[in-house]
PDB file of N, CA and C in Angstrom:
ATOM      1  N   UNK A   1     113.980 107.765  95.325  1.00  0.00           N
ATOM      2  CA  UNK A   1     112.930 108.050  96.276  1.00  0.00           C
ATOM      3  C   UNK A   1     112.754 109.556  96.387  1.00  0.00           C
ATOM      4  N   UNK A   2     111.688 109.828  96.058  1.00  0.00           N
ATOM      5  CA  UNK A   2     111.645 111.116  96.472  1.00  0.00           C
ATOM      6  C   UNK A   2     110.752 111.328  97.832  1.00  0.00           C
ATOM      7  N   UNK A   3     111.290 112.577  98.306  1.00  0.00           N
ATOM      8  CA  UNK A   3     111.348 112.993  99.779  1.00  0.00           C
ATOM      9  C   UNK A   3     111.002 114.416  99.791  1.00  0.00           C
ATOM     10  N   UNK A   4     110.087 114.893 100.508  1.00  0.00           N
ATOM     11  CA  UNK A   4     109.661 116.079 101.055  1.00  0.00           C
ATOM     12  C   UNK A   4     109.436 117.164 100.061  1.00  0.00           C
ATOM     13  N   UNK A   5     108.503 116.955  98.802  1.00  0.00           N
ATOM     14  CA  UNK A   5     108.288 117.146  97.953  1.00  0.00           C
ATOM     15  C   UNK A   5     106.686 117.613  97.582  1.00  0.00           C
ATOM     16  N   UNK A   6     106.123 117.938  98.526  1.00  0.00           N
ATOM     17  CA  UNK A   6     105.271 117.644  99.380  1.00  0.00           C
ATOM     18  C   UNK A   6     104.680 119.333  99.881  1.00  0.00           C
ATOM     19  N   UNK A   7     103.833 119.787 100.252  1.00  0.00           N
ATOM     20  CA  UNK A   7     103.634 121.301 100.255  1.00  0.00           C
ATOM     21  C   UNK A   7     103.913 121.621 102.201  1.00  0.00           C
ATOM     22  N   UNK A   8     104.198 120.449 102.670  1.00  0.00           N
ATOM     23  CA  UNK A   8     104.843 120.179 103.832  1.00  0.00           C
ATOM     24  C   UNK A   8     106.092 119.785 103.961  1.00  0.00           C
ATOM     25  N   UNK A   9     106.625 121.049 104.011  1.00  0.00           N
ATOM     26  CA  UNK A   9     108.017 120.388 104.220  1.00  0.00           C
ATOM     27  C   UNK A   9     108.825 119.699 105.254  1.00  0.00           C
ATOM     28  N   UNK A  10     108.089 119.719 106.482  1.00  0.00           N
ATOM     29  CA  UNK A  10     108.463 119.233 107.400  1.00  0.00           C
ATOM     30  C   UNK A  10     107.826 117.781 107.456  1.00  0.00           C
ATOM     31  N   UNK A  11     107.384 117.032 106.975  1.00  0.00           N
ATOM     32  CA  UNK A  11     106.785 115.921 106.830  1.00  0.00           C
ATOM     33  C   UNK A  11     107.802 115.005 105.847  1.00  0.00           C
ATOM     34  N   UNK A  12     108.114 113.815 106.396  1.00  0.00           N
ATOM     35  CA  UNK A  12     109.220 112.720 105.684  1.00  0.00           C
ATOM     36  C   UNK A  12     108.136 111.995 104.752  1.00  0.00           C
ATOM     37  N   UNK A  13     108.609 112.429 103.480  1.00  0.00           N
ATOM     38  CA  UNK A  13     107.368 111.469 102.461  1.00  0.00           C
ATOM     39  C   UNK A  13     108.798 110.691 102.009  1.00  0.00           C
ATOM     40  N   UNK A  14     107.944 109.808 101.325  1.00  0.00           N
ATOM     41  CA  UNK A  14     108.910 108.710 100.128  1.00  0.00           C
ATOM     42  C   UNK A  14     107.813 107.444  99.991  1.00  0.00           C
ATOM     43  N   UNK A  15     108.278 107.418  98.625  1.00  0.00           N
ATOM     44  CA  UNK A  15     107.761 106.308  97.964  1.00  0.00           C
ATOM     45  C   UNK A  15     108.678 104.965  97.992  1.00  0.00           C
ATOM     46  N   UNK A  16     107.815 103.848  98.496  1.00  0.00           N
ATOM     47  CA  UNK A  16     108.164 103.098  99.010  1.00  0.00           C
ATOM     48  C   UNK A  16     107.739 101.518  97.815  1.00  0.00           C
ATOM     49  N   UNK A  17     108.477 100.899  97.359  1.00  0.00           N
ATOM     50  CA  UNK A  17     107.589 100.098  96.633  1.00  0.00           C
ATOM     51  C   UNK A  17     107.136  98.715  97.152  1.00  0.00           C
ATOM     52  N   UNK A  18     106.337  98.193  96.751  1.00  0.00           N
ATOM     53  CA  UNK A  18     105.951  97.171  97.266  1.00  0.00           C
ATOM     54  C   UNK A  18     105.395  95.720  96.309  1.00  0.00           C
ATOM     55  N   UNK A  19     106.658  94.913  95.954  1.00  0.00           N
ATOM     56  CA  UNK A  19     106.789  94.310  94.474  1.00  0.00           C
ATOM     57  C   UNK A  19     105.491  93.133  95.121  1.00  0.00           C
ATOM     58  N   UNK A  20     105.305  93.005  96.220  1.00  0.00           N
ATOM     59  CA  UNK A  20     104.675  91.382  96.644  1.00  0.00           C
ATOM     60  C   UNK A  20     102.849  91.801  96.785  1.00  0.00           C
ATOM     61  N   UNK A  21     103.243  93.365  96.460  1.00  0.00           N
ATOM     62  CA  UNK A  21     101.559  93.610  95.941  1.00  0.00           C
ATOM     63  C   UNK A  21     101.267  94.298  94.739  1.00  0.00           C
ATOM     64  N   UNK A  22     102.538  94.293  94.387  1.00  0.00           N
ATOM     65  CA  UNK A  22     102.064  95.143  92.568  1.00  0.00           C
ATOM     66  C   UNK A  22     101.992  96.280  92.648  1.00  0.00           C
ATOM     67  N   UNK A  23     102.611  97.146  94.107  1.00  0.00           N
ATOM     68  CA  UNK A  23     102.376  98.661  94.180  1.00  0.00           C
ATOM     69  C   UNK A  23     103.219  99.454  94.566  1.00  0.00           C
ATOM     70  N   UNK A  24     103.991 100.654  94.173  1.00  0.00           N
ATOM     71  CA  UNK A  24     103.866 101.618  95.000  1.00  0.00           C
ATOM     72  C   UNK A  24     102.940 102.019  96.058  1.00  0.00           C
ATOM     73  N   UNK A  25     103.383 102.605  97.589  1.00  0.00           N
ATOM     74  CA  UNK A  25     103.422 103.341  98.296  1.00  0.00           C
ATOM     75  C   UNK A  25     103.625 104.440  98.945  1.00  0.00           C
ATOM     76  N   UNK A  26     103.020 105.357  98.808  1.00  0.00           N
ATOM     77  CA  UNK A  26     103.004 107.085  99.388  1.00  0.00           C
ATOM     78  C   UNK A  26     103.578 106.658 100.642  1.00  0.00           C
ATOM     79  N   UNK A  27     104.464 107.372 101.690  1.00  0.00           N
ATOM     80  CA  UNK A  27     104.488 107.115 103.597  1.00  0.00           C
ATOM     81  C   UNK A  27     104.540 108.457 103.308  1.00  0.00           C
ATOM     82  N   UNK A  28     103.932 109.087 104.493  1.00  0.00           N
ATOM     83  CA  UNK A  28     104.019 110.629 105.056  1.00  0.00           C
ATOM     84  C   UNK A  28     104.243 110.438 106.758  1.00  0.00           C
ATOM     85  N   UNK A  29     105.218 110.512 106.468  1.00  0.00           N
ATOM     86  CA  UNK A  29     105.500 110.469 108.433  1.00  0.00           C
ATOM     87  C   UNK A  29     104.882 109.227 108.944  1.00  0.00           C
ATOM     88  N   UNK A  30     105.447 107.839 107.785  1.00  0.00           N
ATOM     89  CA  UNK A  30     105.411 106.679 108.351  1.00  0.00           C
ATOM     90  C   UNK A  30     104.195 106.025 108.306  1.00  0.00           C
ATOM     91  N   UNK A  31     103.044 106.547 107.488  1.00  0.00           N
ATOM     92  CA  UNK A  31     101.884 106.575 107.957  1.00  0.00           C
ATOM     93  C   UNK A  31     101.232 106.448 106.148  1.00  0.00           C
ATOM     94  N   UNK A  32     101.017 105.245 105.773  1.00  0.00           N
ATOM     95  CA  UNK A  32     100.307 105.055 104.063  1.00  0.00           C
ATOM     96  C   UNK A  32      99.479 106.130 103.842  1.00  0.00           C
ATOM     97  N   UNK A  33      99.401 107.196 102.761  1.00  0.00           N
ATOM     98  CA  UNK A  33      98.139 108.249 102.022  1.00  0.00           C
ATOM     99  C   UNK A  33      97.932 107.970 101.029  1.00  0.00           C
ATOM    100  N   UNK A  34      98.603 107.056 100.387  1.00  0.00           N
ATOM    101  CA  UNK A  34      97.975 106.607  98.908  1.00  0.00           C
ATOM    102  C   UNK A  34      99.282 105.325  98.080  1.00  0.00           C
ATOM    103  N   UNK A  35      99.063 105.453  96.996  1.00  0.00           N
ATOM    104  CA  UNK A  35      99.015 104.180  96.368  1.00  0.00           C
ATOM    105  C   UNK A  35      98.752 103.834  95.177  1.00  0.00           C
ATOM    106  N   UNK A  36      99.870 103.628  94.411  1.00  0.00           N
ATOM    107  CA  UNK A  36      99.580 102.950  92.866  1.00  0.00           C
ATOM    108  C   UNK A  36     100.232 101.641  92.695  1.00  0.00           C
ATOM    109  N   UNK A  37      98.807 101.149  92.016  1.00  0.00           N
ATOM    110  CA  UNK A  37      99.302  99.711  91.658  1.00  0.00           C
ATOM    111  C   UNK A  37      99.210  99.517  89.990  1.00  0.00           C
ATOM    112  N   UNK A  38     100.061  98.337  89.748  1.00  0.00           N
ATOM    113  CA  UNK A  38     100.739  97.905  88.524  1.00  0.00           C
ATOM    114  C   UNK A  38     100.692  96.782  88.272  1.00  0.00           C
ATOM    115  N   UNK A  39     101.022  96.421  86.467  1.00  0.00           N
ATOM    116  CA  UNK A  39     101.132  94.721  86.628  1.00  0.00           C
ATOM    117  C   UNK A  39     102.103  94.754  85.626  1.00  0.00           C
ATOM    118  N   UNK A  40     102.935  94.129  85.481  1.00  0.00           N
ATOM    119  CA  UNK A  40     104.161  93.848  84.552  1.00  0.00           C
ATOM    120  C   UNK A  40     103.992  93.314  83.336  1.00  0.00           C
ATOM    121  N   UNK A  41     104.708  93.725  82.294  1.00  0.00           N
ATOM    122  CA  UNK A  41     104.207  93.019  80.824  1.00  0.00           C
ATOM    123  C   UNK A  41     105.585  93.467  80.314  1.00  0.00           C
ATOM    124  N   UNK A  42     106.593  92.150  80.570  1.00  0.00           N
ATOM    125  CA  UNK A  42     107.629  92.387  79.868  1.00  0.00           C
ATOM    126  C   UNK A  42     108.862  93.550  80.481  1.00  0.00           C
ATOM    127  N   UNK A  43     108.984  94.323  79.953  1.00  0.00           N
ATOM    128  CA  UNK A  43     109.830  95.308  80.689  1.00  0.00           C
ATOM    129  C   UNK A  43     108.927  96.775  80.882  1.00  0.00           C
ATOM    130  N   UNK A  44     107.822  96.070  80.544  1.00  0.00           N
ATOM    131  CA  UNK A  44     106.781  97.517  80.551  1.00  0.00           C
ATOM    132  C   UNK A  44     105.829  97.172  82.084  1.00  0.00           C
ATOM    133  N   UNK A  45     106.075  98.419  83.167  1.00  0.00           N
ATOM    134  CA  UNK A  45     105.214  98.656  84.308  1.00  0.00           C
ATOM    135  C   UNK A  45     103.964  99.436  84.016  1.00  0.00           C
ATOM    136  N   UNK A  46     103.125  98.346  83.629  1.00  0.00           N
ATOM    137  CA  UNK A  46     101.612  99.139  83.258  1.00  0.00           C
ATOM    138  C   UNK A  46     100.683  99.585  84.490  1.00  0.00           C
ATOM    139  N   UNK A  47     100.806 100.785  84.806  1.00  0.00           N
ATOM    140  CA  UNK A  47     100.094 101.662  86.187  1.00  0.00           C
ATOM    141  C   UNK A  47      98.438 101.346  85.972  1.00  0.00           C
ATOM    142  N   UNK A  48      97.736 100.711  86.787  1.00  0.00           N
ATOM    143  CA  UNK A  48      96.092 100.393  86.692  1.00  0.00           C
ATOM    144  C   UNK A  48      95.691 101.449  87.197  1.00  0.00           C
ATOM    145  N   UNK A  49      96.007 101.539  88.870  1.00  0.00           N
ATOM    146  CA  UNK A  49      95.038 102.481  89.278  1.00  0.00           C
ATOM    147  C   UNK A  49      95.777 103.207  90.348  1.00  0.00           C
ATOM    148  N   UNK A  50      95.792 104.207  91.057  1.00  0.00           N
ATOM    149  CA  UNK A  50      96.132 105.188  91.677  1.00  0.00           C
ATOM    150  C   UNK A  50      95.036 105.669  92.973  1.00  0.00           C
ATOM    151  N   UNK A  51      95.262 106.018  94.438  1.00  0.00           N
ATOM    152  CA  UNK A  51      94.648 106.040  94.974  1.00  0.00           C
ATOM    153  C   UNK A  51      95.225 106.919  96.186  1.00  0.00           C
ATOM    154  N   UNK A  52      94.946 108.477  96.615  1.00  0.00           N
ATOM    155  CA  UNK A  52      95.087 109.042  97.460  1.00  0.00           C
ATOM    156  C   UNK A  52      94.184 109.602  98.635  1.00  0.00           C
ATOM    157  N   UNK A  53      94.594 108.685  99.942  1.00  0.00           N
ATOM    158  CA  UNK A  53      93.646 109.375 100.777  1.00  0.00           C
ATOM    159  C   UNK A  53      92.944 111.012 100.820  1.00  0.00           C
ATOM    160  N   UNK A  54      91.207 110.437 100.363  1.00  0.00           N
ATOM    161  CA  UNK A  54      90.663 111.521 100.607  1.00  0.00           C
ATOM    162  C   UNK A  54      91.160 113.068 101.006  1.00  0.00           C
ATOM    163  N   UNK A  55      91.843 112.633 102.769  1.00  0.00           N
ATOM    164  CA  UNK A  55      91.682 113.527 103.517  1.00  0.00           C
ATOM    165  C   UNK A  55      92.694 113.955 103.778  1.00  0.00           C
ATOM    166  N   UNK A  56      93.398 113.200 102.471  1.00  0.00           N
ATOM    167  CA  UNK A  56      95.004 114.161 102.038  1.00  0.00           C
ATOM    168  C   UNK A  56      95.163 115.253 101.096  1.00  0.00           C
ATOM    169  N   UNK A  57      94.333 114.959  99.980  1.00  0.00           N
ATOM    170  CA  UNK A  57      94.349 115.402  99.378  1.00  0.00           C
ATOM    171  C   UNK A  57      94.577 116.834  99.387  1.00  0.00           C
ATOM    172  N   UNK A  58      95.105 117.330  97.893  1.00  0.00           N
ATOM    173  CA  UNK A  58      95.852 119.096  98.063  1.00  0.00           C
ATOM    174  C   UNK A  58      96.850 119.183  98.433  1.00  0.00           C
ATOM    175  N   UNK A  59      97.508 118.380  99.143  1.00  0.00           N
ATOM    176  CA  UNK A  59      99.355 118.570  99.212  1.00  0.00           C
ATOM    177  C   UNK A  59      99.899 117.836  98.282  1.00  0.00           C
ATOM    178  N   UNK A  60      99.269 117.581  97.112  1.00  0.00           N
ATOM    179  CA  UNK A  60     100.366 116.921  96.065  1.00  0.00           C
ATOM    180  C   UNK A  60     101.243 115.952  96.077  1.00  0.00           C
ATOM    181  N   UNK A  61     100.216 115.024  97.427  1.00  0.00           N
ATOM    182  CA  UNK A  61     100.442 114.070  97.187  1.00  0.00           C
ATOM    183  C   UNK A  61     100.685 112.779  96.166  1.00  0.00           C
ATOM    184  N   UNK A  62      99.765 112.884  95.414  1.00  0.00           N
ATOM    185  CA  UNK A  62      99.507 112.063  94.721  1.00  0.00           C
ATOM    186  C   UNK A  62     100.773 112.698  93.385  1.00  0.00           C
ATOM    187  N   UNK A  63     100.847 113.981  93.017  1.00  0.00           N
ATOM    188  CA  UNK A  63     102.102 113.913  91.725  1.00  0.00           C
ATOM    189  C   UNK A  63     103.528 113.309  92.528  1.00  0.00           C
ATOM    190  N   UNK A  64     103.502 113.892  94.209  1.00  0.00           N
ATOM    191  CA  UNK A  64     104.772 113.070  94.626  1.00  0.00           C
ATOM    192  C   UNK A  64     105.009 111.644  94.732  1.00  0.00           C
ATOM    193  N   UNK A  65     103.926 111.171  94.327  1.00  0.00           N
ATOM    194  CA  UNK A  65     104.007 109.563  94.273  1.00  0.00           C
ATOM    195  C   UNK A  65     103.911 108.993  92.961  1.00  0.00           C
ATOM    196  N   UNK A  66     103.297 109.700  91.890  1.00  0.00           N
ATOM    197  CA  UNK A  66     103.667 109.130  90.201  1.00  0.00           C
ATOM    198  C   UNK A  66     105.195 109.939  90.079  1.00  0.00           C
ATOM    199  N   UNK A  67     105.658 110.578  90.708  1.00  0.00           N
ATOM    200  CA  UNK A  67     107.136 110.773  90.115  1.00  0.00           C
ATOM    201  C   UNK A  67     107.847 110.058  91.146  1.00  0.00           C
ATOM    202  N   UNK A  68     108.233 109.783  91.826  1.00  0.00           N
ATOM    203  CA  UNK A  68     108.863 108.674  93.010  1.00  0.00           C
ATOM    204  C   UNK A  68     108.849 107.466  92.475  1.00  0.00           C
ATOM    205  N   UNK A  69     107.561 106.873  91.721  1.00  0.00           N
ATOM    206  CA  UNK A  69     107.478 105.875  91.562  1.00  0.00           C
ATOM    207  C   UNK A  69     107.982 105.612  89.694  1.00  0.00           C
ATOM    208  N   UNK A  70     107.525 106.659  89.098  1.00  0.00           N
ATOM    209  CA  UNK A  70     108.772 106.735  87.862  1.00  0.00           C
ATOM    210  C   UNK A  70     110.163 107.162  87.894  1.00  0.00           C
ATOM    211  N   UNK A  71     110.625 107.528  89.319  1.00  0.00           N
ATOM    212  CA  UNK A  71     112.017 107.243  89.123  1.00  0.00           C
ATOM    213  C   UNK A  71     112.315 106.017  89.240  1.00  0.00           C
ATOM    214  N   UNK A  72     111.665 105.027  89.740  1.00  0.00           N
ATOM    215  CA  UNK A  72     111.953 104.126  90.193  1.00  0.00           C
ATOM    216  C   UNK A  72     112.440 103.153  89.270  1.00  0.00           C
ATOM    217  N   UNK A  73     110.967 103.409  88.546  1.00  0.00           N
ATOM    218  CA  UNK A  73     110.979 102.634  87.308  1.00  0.00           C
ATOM    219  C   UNK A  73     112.047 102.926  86.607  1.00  0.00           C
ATOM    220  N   UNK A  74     112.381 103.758  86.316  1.00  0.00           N
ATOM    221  CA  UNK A  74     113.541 104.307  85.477  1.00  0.00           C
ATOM    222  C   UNK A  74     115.202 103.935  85.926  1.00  0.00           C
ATOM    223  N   UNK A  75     115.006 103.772  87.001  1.00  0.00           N
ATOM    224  CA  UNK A  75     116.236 103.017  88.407  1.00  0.00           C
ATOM    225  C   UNK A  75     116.234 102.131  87.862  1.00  0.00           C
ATOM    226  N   UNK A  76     115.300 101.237  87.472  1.00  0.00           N
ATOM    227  CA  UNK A  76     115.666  99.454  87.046  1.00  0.00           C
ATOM    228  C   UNK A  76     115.544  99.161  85.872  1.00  0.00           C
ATOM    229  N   UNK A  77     115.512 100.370  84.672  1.00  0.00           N
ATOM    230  CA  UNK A  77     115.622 100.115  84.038  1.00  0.00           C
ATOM    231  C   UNK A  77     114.156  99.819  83.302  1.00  0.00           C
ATOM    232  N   UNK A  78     113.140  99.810  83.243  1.00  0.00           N
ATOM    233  CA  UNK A  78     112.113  99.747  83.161  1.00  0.00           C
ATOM    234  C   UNK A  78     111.134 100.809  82.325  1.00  0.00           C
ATOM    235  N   UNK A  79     110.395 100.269  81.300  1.00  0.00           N
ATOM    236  CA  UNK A  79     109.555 101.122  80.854  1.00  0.00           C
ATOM    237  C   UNK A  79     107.778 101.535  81.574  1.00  0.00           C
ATOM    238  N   UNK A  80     107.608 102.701  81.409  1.00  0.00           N
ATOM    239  CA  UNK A  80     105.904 102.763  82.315  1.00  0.00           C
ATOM    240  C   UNK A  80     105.038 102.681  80.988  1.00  0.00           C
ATOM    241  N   UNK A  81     103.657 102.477  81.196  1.00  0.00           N
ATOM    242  CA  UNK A  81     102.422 102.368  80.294  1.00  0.00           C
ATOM    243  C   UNK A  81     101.494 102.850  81.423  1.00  0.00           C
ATOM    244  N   UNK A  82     101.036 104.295  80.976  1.00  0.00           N
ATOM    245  CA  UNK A  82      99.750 104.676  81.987  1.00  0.00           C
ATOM    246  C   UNK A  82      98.826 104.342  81.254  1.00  0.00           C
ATOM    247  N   UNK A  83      97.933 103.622  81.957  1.00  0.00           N
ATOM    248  CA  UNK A  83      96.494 103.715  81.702  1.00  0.00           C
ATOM    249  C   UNK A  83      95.512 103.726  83.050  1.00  0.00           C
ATOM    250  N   UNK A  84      96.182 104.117  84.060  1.00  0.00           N
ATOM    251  CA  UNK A  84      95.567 104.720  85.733  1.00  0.00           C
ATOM    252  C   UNK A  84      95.555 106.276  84.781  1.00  0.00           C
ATOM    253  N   UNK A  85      94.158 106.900  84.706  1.00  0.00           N
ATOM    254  CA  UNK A  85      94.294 108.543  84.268  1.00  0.00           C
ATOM    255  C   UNK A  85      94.670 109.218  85.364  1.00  0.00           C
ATOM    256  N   UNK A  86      94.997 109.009  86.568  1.00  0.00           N
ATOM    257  CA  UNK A  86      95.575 109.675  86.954  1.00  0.00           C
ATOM    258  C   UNK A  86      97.472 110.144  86.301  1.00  0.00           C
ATOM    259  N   UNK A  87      98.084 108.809  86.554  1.00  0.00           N
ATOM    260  CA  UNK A  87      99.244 108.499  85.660  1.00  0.00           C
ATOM    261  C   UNK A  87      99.472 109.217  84.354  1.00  0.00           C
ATOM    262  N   UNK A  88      98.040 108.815  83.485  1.00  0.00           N
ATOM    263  CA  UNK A  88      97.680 109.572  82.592  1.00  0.00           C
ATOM    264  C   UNK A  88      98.296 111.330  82.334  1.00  0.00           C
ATOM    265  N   UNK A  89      97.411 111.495  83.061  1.00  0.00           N
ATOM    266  CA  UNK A  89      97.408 113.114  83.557  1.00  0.00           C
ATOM    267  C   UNK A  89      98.738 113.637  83.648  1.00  0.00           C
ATOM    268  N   UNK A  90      99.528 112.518  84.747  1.00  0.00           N
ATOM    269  CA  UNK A  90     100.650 113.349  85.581  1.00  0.00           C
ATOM    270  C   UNK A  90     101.948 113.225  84.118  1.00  0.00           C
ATOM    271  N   UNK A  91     101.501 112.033  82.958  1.00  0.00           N
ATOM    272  CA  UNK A  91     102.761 111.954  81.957  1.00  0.00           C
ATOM    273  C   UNK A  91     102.403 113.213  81.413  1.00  0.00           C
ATOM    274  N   UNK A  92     101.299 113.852  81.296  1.00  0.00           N
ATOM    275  CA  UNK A  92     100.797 114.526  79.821  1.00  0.00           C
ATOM    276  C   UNK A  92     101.301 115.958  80.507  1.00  0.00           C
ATOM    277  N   UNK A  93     101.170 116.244  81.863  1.00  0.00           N
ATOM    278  CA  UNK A  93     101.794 117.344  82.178  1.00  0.00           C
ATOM    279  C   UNK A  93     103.306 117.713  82.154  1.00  0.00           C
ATOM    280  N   UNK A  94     104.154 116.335  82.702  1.00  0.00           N
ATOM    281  CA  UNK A  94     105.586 116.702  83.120  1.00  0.00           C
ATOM    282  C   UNK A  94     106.663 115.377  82.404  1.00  0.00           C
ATOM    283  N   UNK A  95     106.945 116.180  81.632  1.00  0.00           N
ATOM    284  CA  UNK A  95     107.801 115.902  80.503  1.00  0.00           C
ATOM    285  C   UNK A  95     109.029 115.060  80.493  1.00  0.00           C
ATOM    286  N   UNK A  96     109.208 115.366  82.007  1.00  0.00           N
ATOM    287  CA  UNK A  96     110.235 114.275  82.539  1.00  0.00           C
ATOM    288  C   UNK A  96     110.404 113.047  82.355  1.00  0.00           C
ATOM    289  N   UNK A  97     109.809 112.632  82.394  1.00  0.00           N
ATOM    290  CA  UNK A  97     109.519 110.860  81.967  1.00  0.00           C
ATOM    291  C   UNK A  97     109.667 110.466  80.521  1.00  0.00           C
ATOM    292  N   UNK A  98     109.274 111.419  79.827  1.00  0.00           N
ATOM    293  CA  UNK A  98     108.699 110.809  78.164  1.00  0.00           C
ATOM    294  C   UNK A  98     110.006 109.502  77.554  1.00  0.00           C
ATOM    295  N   UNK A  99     111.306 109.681  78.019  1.00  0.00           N
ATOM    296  CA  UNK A  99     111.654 108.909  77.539  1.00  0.00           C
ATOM    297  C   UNK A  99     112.031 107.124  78.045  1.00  0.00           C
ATOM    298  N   UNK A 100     110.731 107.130  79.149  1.00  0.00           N
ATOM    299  CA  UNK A 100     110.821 105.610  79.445  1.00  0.00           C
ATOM    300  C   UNK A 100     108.722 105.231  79.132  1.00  0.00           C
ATOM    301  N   UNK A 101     108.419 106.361  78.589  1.00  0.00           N
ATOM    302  CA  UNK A 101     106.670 106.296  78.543  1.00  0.00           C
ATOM    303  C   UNK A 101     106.426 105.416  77.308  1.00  0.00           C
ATOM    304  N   UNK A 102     105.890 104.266  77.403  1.00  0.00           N
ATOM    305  CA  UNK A 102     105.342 103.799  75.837  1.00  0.00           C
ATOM    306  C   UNK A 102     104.023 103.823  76.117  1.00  0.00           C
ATOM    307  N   UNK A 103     103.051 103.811  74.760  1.00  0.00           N
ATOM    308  CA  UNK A 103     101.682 103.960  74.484  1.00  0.00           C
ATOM    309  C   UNK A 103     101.160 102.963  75.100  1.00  0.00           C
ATOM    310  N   UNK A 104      99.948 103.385  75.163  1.00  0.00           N
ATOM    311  CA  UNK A 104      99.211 101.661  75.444  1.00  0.00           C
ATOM    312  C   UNK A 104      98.845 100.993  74.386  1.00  0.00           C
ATOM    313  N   UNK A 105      99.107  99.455  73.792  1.00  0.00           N
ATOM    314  CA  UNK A 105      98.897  99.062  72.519  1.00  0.00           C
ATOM    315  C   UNK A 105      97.252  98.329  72.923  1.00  0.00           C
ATOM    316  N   UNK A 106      96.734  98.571  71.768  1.00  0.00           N
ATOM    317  CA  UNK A 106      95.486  97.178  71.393  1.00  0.00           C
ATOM    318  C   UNK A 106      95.960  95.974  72.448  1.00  0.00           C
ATOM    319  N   UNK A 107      96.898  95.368  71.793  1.00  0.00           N
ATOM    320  CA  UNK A 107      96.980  94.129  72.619  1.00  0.00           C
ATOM    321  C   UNK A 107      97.087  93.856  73.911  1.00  0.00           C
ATOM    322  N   UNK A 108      97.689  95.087  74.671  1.00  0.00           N
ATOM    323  CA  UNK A 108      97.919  95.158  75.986  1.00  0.00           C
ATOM    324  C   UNK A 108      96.634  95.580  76.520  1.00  0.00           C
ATOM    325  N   UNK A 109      96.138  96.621  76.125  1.00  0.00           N
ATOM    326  CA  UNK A 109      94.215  96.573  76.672  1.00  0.00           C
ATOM    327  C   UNK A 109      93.522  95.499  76.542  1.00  0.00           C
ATOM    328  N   UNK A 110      93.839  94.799  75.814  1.00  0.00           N
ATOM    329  CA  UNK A 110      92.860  93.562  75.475  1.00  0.00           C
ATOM    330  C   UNK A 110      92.849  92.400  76.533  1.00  0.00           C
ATOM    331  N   UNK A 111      94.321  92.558  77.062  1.00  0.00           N
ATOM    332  CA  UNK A 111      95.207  91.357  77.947  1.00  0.00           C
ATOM    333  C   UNK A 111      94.572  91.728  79.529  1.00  0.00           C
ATOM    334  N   UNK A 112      94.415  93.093  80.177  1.00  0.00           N
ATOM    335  CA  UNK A 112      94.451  93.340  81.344  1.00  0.00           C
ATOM    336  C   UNK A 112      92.423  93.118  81.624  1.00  0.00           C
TER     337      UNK A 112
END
């Protein structure tokens, strides 16, 4: 979980997951700002879409919640597949991840 990571440091963030809706959860002082959801294919967590309140936005929120939520993945053992460009974005910048990242195949675009 990552925590206070956030351009507020006095604010309790963590990513929270939420398996009975297919998503990660942003909390900032208890209180939902955003949100990525997923669907499973095997041992691969394929990220759809990504979603940070508007009127959050600029505190970096949203990279503190694709890395919270790839540790996570990485906690259980689990491979990610972005195809949310946000997700996108956040693999192609920070290098951290690359070794639980697989491509997106033909067949798996074809399936979702």
């Amino acid at each position: 979980m990552s925590e206070n990571e956030s351009d507020n440091p006095q604010a309790t963030v963590e990513v929270v997951p939420q398996p009975e809706q297919n998503r990660y959860a942003l909390l900032v002082d208890g209180e939902e700002v955003g949100f990525t959801e997923y669907t499973d294919r095997g041992v691969d967590r394929v990220f759809l879409h990504t979603e940070v309140d508007p009127a959050q936005e600029g505190h970096g929120y949203g990279s503190t919640l694709i890395k919270g939520t790839l540790e996570q993945v990485r906690d259980a053992g689990l491979r990610a597949v972005a195809i949310c460009p946000f997700v996108v974005r956040y693999v192609e910048k920070h290098h951290d991840f690359d070794d639980i990242i697989d491509p997106v195949s033909i067949e798996l675009r074809s399936s979702l």
